[in-house]
C-alpha atoms as a PDB file:
ATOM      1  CA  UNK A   1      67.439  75.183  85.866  1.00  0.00           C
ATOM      2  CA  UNK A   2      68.310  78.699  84.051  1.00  0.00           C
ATOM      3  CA  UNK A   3      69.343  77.910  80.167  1.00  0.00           C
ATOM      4  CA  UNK A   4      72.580  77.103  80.105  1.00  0.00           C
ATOM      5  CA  UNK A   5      74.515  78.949  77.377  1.00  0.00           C
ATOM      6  CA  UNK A   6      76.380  76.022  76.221  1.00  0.00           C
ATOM      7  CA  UNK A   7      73.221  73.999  76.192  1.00  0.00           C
ATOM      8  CA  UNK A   8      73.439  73.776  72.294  1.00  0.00           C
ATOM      9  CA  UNK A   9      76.447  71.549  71.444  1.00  0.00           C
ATOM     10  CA  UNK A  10      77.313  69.156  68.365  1.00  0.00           C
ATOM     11  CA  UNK A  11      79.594  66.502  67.426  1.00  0.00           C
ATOM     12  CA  UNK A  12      81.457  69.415  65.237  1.00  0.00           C
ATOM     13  CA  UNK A  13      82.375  71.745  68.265  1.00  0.00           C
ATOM     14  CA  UNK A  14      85.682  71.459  69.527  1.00  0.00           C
ATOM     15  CA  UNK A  15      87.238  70.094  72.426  1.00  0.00           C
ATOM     16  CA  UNK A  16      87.136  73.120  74.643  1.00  0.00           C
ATOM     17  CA  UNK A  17      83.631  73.799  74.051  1.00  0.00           C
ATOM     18  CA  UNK A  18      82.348  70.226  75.086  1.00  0.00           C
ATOM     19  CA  UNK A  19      84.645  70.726  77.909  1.00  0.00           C
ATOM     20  CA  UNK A  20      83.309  74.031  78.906  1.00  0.00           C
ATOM     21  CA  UNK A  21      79.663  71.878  78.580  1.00  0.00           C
ATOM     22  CA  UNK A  22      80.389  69.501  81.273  1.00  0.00           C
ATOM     23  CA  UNK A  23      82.371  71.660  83.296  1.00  0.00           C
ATOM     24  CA  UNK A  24      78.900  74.423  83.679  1.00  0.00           C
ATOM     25  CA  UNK A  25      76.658  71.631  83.537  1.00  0.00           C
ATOM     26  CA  UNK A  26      78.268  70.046  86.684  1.00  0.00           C
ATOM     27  CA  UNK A  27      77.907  73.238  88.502  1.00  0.00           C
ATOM     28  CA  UNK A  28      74.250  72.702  87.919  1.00  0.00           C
ATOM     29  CA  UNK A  29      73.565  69.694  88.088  1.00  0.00           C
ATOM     30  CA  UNK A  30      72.059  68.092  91.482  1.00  0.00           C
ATOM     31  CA  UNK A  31      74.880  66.121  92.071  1.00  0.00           C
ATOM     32  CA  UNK A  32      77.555  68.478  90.877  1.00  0.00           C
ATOM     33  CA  UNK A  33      79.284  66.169  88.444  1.00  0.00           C
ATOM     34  CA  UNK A  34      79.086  65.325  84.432  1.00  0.00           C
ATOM     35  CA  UNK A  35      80.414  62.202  83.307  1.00  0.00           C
ATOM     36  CA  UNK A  36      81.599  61.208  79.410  1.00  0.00           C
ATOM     37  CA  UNK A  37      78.594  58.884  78.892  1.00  0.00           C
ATOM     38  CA  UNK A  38      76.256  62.396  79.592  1.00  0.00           C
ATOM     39  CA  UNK A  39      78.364  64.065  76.992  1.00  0.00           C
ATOM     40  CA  UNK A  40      78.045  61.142  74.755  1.00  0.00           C
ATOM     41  CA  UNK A  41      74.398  60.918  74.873  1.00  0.00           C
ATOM     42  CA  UNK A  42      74.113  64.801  74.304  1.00  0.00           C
ATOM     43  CA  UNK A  43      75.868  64.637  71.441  1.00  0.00           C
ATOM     44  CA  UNK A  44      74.000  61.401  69.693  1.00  0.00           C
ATOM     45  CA  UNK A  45      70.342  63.319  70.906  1.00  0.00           C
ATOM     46  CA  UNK A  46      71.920  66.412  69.026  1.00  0.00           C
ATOM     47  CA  UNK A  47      72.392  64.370  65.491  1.00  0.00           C
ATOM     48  CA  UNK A  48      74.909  66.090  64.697  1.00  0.00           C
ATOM     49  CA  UNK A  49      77.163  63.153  64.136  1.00  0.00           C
ATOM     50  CA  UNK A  50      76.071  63.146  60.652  1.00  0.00           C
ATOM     51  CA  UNK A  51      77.360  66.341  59.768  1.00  0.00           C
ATOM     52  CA  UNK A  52      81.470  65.444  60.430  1.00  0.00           C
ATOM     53  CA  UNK A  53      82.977  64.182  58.128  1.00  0.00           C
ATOM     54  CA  UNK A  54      86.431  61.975  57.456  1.00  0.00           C
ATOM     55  CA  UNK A  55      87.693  62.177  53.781  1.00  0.00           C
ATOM     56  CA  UNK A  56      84.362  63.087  52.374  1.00  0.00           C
ATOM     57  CA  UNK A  57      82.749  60.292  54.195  1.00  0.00           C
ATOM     58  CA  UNK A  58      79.785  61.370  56.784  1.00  0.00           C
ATOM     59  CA  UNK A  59      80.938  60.285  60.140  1.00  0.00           C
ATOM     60  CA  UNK A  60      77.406  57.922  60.473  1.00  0.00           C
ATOM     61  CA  UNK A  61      78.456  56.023  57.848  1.00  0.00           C
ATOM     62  CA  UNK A  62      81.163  54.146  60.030  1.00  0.00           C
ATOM     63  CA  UNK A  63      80.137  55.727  63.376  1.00  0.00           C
ATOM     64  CA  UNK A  64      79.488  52.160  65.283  1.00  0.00           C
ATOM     65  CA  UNK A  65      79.208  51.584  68.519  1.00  0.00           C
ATOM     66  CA  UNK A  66      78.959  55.732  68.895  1.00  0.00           C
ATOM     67  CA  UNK A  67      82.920  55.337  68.067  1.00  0.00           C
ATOM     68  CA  UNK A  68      82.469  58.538  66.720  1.00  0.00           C
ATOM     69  CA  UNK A  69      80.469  60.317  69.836  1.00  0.00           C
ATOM     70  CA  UNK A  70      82.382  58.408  72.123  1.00  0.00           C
ATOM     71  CA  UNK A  71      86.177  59.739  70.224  1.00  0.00           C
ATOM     72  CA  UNK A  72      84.307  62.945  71.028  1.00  0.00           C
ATOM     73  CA  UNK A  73      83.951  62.869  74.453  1.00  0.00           C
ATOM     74  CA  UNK A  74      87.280  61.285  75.222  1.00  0.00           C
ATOM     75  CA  UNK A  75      88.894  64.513  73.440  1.00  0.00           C
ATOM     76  CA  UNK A  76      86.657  66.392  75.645  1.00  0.00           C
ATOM     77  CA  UNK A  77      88.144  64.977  78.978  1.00  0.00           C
ATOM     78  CA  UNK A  78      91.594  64.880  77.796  1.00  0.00           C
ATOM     79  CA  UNK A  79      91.175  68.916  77.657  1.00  0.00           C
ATOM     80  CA  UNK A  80      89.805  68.586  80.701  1.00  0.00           C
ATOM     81  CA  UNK A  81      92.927  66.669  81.780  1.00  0.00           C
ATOM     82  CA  UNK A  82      95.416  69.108  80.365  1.00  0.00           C
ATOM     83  CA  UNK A  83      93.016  72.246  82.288  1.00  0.00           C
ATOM     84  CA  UNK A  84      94.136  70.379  85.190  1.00  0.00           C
ATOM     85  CA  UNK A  85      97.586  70.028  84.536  1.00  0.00           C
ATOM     86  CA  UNK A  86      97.988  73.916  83.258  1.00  0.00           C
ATOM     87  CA  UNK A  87      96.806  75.366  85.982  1.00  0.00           C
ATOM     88  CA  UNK A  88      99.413  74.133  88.428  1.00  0.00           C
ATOM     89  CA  UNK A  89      97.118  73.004  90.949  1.00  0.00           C
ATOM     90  CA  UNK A  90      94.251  75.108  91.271  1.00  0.00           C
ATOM     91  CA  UNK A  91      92.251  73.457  89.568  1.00  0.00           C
ATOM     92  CA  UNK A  92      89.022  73.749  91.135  1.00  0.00           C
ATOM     93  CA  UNK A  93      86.811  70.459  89.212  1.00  0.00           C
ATOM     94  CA  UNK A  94      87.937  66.760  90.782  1.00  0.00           C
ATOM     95  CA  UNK A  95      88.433  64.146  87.577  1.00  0.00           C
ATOM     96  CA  UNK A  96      87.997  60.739  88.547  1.00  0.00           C
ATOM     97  CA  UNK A  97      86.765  57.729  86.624  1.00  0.00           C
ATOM     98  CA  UNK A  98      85.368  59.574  83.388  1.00  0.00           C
ATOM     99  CA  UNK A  99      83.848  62.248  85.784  1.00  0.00           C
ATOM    100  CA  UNK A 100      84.347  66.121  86.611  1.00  0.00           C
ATOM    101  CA  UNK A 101      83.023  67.170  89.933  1.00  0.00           C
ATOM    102  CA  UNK A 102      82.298  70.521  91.078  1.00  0.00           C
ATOM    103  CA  UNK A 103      83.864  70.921  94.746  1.00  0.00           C
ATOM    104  CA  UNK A 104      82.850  72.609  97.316  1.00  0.00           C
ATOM    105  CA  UNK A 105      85.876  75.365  96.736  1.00  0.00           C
ATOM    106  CA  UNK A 106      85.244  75.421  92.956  1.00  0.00           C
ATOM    107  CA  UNK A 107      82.093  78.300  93.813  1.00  0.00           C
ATOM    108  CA  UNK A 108      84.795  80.465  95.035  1.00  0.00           C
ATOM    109  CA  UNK A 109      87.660  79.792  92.973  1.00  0.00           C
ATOM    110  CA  UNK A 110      89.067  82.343  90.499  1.00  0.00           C
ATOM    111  CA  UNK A 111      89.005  79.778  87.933  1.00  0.00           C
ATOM    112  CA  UNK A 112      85.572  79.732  87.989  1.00  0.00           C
ATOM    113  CA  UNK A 113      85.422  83.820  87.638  1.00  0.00           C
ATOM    114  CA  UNK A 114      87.120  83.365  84.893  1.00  0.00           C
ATOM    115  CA  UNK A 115      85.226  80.526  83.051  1.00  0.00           C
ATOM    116  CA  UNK A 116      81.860  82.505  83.650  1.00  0.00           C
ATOM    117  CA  UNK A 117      83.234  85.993  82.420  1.00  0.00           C
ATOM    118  CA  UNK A 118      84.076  83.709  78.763  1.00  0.00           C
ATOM    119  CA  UNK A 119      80.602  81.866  79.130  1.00  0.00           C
ATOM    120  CA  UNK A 120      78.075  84.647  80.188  1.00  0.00           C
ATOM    121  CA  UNK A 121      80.180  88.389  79.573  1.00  0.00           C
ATOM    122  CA  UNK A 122      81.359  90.934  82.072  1.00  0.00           C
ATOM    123  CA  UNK A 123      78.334  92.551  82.776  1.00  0.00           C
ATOM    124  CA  UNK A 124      76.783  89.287  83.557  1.00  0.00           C
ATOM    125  CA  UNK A 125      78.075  89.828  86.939  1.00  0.00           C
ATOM    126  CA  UNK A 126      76.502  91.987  89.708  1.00  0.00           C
ATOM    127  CA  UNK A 127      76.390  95.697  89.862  1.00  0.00           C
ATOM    128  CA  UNK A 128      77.876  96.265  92.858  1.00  0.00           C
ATOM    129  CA  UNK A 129      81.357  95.089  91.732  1.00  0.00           C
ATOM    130  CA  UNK A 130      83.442  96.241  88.548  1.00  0.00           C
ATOM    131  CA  UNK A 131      84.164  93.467  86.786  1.00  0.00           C
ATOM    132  CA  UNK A 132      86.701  94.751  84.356  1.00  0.00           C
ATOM    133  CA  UNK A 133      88.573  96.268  87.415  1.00  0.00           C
ATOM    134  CA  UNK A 134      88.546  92.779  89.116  1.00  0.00           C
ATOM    135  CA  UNK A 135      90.114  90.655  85.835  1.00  0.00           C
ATOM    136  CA  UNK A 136      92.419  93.669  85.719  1.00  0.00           C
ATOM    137  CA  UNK A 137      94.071  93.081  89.269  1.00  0.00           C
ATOM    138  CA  UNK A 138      94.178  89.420  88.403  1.00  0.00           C
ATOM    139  CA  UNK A 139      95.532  90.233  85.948  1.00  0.00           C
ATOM    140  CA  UNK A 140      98.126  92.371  87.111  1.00  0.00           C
ATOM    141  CA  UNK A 141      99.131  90.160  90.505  1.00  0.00           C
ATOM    142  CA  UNK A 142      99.671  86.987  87.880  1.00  0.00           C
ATOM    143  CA  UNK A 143     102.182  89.249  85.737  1.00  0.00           C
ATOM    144  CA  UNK A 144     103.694  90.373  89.009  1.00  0.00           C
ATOM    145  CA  UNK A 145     103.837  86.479  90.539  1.00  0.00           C
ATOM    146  CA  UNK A 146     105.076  85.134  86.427  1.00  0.00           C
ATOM    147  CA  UNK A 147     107.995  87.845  86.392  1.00  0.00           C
ATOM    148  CA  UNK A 148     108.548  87.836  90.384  1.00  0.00           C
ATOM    149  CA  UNK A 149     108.208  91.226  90.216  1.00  0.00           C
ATOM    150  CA  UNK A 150     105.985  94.127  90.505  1.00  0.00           C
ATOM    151  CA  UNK A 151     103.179  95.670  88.536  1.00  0.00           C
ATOM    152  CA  UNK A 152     100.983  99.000  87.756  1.00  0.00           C
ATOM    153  CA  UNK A 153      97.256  98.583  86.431  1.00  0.00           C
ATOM    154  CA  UNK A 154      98.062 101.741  83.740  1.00  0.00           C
ATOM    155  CA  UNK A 155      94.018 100.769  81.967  1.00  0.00           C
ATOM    156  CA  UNK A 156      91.240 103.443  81.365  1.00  0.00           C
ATOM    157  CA  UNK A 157      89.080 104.118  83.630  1.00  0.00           C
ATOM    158  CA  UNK A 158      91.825 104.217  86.049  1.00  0.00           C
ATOM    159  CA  UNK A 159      91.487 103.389  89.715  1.00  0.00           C
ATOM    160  CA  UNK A 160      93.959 103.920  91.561  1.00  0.00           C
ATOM    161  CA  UNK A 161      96.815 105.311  88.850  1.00  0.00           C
ATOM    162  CA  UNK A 162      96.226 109.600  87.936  1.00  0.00           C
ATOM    163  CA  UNK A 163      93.024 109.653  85.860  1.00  0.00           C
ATOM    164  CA  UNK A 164      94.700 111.790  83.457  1.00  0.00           C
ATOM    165  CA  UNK A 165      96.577 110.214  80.546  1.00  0.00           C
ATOM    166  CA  UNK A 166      99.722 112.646  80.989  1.00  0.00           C
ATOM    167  CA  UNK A 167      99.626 111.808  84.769  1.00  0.00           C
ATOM    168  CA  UNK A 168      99.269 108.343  84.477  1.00  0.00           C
ATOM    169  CA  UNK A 169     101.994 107.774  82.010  1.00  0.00           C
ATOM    170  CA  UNK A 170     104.389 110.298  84.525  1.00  0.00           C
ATOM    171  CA  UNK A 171     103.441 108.103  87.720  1.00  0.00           C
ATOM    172  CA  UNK A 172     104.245 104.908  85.222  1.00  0.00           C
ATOM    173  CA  UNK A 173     107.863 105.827  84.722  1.00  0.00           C
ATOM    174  CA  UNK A 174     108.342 107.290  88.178  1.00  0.00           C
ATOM    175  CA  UNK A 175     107.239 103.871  89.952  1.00  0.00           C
ATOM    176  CA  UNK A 176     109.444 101.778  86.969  1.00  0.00           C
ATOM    177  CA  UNK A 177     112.707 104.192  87.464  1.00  0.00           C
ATOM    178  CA  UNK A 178     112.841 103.614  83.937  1.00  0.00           C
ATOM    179  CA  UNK A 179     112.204 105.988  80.561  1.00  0.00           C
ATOM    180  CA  UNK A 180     111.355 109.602  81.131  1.00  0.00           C
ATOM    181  CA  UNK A 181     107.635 110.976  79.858  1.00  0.00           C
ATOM    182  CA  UNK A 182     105.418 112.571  78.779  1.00  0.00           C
ATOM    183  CA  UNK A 183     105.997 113.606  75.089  1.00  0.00           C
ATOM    184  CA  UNK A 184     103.707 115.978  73.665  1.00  0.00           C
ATOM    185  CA  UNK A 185     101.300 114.704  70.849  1.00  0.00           C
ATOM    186  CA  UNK A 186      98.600 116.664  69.308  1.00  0.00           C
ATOM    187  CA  UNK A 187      96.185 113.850  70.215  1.00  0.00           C
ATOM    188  CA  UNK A 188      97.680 113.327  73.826  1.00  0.00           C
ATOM    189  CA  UNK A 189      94.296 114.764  75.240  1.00  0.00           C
ATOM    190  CA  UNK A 190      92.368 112.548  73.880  1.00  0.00           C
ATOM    191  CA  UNK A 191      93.842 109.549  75.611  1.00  0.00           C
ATOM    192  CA  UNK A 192      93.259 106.964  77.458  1.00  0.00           C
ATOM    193  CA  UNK A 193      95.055 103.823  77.810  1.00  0.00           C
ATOM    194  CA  UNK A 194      96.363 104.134  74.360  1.00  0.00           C
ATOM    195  CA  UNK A 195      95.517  99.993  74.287  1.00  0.00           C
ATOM    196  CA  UNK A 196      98.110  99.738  77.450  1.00  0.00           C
ATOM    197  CA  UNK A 197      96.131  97.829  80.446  1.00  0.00           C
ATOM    198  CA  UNK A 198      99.192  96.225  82.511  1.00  0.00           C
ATOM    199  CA  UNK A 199     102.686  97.052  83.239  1.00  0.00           C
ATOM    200  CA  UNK A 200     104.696  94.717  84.935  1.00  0.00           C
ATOM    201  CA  UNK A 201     108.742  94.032  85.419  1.00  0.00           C
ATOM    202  CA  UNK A 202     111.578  92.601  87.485  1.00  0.00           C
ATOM    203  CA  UNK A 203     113.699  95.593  89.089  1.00  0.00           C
ATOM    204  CA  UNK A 204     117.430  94.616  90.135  1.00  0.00           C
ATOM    205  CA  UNK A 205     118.807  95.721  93.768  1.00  0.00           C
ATOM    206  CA  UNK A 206     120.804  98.794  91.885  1.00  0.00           C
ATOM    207  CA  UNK A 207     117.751 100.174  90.610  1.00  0.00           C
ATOM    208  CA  UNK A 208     119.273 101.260  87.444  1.00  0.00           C
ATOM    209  CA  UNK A 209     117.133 101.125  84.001  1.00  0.00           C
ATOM    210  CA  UNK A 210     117.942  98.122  81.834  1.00  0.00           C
ATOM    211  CA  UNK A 211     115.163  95.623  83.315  1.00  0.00           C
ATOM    212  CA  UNK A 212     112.586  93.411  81.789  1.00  0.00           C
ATOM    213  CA  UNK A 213     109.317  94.857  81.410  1.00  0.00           C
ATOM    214  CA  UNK A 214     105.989  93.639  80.279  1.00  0.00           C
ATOM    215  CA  UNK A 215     103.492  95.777  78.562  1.00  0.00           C
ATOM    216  CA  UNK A 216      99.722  94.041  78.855  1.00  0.00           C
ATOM    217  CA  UNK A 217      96.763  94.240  77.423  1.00  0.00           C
ATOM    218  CA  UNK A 218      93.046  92.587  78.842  1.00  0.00           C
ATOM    219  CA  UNK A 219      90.254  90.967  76.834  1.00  0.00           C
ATOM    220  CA  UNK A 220      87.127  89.723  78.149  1.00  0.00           C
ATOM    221  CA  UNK A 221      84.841  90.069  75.155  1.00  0.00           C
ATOM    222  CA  UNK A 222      84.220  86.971  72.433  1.00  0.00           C
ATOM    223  CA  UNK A 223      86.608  89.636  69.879  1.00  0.00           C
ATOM    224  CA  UNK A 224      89.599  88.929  71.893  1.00  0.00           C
ATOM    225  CA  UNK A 225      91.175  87.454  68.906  1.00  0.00           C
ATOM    226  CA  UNK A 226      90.758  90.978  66.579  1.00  0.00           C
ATOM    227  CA  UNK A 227      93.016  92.455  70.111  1.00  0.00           C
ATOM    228  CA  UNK A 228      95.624  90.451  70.079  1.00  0.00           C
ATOM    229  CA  UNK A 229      98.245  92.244  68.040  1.00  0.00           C
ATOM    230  CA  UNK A 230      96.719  95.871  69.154  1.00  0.00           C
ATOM    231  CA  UNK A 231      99.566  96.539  71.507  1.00  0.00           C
ATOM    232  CA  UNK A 232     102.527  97.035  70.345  1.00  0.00           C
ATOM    233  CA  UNK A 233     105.312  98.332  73.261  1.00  0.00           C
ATOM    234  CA  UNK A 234     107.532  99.749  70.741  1.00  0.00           C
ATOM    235  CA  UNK A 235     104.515 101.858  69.659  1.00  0.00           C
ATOM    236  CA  UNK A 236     103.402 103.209  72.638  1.00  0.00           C
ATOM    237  CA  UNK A 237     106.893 104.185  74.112  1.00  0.00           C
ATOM    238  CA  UNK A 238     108.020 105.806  71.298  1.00  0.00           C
ATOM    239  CA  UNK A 239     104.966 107.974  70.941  1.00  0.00           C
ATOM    240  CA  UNK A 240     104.413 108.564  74.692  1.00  0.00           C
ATOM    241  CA  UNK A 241     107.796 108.544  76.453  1.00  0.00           C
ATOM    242  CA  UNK A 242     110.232 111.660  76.198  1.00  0.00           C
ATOM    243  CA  UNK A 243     112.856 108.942  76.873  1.00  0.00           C
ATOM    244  CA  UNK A 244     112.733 104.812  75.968  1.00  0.00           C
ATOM    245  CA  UNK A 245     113.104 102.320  78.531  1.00  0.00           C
ATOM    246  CA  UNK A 246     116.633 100.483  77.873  1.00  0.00           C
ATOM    247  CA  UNK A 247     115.454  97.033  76.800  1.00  0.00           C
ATOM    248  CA  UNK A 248     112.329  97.270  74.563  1.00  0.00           C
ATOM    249  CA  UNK A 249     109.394  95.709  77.045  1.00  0.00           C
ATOM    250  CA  UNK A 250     107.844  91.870  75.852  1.00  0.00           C
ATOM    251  CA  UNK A 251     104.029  92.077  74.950  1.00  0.00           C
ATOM    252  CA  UNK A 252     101.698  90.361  77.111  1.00  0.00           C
ATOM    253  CA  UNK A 253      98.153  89.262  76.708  1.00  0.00           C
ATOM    254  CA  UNK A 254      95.352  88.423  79.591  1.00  0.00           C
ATOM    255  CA  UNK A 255      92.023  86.795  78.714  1.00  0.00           C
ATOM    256  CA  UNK A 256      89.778  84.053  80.612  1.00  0.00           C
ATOM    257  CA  UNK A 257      88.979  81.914  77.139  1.00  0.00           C
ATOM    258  CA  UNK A 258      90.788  78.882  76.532  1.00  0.00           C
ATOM    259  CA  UNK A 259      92.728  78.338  73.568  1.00  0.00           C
ATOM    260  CA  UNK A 260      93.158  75.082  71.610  1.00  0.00           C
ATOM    261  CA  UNK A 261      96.564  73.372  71.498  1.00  0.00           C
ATOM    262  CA  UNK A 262      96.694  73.450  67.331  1.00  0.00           C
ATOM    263  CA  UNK A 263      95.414  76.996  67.745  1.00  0.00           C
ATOM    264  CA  UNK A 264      98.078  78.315  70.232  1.00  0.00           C
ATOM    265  CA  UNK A 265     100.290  79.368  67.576  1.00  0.00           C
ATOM    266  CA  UNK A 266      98.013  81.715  66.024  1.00  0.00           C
ATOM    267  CA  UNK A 267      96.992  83.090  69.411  1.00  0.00           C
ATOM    268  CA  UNK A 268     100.634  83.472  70.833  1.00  0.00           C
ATOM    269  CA  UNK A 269     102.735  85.009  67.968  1.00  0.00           C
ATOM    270  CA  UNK A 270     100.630  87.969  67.736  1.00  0.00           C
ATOM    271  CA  UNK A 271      99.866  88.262  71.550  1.00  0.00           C
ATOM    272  CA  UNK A 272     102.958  87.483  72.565  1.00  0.00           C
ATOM    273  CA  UNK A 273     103.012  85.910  76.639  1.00  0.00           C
ATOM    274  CA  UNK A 274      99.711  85.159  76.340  1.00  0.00           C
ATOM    275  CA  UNK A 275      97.670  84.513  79.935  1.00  0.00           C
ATOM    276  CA  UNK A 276      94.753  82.121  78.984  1.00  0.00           C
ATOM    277  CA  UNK A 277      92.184  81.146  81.400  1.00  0.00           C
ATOM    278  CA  UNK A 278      94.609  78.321  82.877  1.00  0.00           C
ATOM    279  CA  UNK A 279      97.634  80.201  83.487  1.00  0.00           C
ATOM    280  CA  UNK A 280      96.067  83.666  84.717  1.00  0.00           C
ATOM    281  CA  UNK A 281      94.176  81.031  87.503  1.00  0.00           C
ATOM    282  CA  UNK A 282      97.462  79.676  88.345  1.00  0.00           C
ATOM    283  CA  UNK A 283     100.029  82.547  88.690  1.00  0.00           C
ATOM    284  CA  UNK A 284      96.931  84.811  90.057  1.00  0.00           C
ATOM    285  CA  UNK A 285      96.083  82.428  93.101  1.00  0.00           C
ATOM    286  CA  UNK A 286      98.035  84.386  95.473  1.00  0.00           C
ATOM    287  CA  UNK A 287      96.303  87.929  95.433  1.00  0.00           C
ATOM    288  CA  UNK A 288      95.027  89.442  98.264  1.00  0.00           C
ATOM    289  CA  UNK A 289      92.019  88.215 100.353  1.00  0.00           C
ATOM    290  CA  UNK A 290      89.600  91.234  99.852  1.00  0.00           C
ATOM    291  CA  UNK A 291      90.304  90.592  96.263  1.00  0.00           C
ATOM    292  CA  UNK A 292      89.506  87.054  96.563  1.00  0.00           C
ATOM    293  CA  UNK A 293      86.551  87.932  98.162  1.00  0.00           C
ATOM    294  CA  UNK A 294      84.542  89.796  95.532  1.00  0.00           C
ATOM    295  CA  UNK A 295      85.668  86.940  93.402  1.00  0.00           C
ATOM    296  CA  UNK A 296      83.371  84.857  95.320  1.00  0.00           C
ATOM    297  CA  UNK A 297      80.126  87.184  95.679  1.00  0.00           C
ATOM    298  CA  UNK A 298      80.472  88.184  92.077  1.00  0.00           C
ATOM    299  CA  UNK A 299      80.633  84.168  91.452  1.00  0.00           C
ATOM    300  CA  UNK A 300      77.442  83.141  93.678  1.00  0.00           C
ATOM    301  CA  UNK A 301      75.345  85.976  91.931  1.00  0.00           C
ATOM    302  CA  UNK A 302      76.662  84.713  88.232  1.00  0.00           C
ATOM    303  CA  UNK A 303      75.962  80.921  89.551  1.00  0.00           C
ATOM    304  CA  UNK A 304      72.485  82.039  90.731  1.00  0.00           C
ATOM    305  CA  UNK A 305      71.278  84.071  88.491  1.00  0.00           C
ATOM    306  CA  UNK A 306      72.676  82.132  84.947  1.00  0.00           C
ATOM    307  CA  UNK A 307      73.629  78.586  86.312  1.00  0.00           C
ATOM    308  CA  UNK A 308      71.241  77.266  88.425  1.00  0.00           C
ATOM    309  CA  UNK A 309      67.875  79.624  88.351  1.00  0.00           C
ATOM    310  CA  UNK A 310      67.680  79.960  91.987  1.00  0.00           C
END
């Protein structure tokens, strides 16, 4: 088996990373499954119990009966618990009995893209698909499926949008029927995206401007958190539109990490309708199949090359 890059986990770490642990060690594992008592064990092998502490007090001093290790790996499956319950069903690990379970749909599911893009990077993948491109139409068909509504990958390098920024932001407007563009800045030819990945909003059957809109932005790399405040809609339309959209648009944010409950605060006032790992699986289950197709190679080659060594 490959090294795993969660293979290095202590007593410290937080829920979500010994839940990431078990959830890529099942994949490998012969039997596709972790249980708590494996995550208990790793943790007392690690001896790293000695190094949390409660009031000043090292956790060894009262950790008996691996109360502490075991307090661990309860927290652990709880998070794997609520993973199941935030992603409205698509889930793609069974929980039963203290034990996750890779199925045989897990391999395939966009869950799983998204767990290995936050384990291994985007360019782990293979190099016959565009990784960045594929998160960005998830991304884009769960803001369309969240607002019922439609929406326009506007990101740099654009693929199916005008490559030109100018273009781009006069196609934007056109397909919205809302605002008026381009203005003129003296730096307008050096754009790209100007931080703007997504756009996505829920037209009315009179077609007339006053709608919500979302502006998005994507983050796949481990700075995510130094991106989430780097959009700001207000911002953009103001310096690129020669007229404002009615109602100012919401801010959105797309990543595949998971975010701690007692950090979701921090992570959701500056990002605004922030898409974590759990809820861009769940609202993007419905793209198309092609789509859901290179999902799946780009999985097997990830899974083969990183996971399981074949």
């Amino acid at each position: 088996m490959a090294t795993l890059a969660l293979s290095a986990i202590g007593a410290s770490d937080p829920a979500t990373r010994h839940a990431d642990w078990l959830e890529l060690t099942a994949l490998a594992a012969a039997d596709r499954s972790r249980s708590l008592q494996d995550l208990i064990q790793v943790i007392r092998r690690s001896g790293t119990s000695d190094t949390v502490t409660d009031g000043g007090e090292p956790v060894e001093a009262f950790d008996r009966g691996s109360e502490i290790s075991e307090s661990v790996a309860e927290a652990a499956f709880a998070e794997l618990e609520a993973r199941q319950t935030n992603c409205g069903g698509v889930y793609p690990f069974k929980l039963n009995q203290q034990t996750v379970r890779a199925m045989r749909t897990t391999d395939r599911s966009i869950y799983l893209f998204l767990f290995l893009i936050a384990i291994f990077g985007a360019k782990a993948g293979p190099p016959g698909i565009d990784t960045l491109a594929l998160f960005d139409e998830l991304a884009a068909a769960a803001a369309a499926s969240y607002l019922t509504g439609e929406s326009y990958i506007f990101g740099f390098p654009r693929r199916v949008a005008p490559a030109g920024f100018v273009a781009a932001v006069a196609d934007l407007v056109s397909q919205m029927r809302e605002g008026q563009g381009n203005r003129r800045r003296p730096t307008t030819r050096f754009q790209k995206d100007a931080k703007l990945d997504i756009v996505s909003w829920r037209s009315f059957a009179d077609g007339r401007p006053g709608k919500l809109i979302a502006f998005g932005q994507c983050a796949t790399g481990d700075n995510w958190r130094d991106k989430l405040a780097e959009l700001v809609p207000r911002t953009f339309y103001s310096l690129w539109l020669a007229e404002n959209p009615v109602i100012d648009p919401v801010r959105m944010f797309f990543m595949p990490f998971r975010v701690p409950d007692d950090e979701w605060p921090e992570v959701a006032y500056p990002g605004g309708v922030v898409f974590d790992r759990c809820r861009l699986a769940h609202h993007a289950e419905g793209v198309p199949r092609a789509i859901r197709q290179r999902v799946a190679l780009w999985n097997a080659s990830v899974l083969s090359n990183k996971v399981r060594g074949r």
